[in-house]
N, C-alpha and C. Protein backbone atom coordinates (compact mmCIF):
# COMPACT_ATOMS: atom_id res chain seq x y z
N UNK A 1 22.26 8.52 -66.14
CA UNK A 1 21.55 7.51 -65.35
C UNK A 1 22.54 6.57 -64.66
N UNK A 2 24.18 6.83 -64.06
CA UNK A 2 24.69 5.90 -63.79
C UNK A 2 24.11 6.09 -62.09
N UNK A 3 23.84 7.41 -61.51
CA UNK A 3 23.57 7.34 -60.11
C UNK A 3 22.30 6.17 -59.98
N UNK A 4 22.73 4.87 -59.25
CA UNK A 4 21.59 3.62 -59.53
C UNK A 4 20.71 4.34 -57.83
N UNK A 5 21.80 4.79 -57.21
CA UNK A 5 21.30 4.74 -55.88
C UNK A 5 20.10 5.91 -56.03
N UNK A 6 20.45 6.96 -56.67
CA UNK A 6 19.29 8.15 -56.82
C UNK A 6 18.21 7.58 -57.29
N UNK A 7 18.03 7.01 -58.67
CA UNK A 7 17.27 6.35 -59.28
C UNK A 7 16.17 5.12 -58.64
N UNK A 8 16.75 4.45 -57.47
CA UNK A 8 16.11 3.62 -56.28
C UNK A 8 15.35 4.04 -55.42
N UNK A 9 15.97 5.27 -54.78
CA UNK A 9 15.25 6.30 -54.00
C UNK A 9 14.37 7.15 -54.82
N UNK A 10 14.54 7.62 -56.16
CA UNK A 10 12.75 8.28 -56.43
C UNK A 10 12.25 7.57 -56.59
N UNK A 11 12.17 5.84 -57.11
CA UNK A 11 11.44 5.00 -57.64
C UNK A 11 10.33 4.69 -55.86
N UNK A 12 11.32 4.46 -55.20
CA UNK A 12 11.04 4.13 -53.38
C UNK A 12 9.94 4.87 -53.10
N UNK A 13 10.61 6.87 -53.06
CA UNK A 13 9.61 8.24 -52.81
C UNK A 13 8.38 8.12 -53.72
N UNK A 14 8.53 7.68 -55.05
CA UNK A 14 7.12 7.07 -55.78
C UNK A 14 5.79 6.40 -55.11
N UNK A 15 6.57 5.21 -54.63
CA UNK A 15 5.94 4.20 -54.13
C UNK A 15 5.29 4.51 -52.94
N UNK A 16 6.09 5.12 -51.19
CA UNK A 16 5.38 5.54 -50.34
C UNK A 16 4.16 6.71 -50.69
N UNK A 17 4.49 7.80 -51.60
CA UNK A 17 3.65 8.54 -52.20
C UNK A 17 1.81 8.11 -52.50
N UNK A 18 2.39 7.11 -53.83
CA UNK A 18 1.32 6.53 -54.19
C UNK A 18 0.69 5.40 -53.24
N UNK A 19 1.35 4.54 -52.36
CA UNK A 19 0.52 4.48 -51.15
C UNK A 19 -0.27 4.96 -50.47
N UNK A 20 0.47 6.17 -49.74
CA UNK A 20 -0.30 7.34 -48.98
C UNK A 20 -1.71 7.90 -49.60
N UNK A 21 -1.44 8.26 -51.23
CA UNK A 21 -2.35 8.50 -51.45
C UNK A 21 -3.82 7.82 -51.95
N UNK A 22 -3.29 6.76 -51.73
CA UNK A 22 -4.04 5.03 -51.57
C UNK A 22 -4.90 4.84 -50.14
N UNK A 23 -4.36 5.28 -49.13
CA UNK A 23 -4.86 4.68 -48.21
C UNK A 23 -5.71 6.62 -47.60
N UNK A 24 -4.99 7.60 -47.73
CA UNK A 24 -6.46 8.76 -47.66
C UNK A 24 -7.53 8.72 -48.45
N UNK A 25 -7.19 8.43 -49.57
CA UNK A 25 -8.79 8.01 -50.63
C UNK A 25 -9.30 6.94 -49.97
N UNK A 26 -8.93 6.06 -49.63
CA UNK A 26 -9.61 5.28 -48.62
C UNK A 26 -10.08 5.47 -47.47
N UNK A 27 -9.91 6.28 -46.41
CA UNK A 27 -10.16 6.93 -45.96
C UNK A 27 -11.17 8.14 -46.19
N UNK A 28 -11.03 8.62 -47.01
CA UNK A 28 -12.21 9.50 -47.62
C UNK A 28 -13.41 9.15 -48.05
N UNK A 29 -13.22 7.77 -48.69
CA UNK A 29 -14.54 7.15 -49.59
C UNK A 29 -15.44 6.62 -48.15
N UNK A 30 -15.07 6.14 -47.26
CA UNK A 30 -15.26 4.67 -46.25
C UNK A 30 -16.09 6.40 -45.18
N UNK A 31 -15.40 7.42 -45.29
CA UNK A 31 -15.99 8.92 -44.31
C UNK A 31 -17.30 9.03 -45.26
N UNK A 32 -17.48 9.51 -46.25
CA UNK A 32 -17.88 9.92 -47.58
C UNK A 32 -19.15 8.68 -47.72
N UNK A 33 -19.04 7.53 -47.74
CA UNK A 33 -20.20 6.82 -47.73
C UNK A 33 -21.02 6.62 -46.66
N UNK A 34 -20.85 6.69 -45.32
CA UNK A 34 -20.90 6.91 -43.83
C UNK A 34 -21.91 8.08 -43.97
N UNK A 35 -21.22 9.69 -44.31
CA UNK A 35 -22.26 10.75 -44.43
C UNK A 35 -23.46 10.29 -45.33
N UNK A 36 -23.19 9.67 -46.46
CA UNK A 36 -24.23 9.35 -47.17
C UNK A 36 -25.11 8.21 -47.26
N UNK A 37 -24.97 7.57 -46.27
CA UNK A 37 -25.90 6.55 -45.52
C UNK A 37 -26.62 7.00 -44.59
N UNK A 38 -26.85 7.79 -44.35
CA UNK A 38 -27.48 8.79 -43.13
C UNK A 38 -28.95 8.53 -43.67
């Protein structure tokens, strides 16, 4: 564990990740309630 810089960057690739997949579920639910308000 001395590479700090590797260790920054997956923690980073984590973070945009779990964003992304933050804001398509959002996206999905906001589509998804839309069809089902019909």
């Amino acid at each position: 564990m001395g590479n700090s810089t590797g260790s920054m960057f997956y923690i980073f690739a984590i973070f945009i990740g779990l964003y992304l997949i933050g804001v398509i579920g959002y996206q999905l639910y906001k589509l998804i309630r839309k069809l089902l308000n019909k």
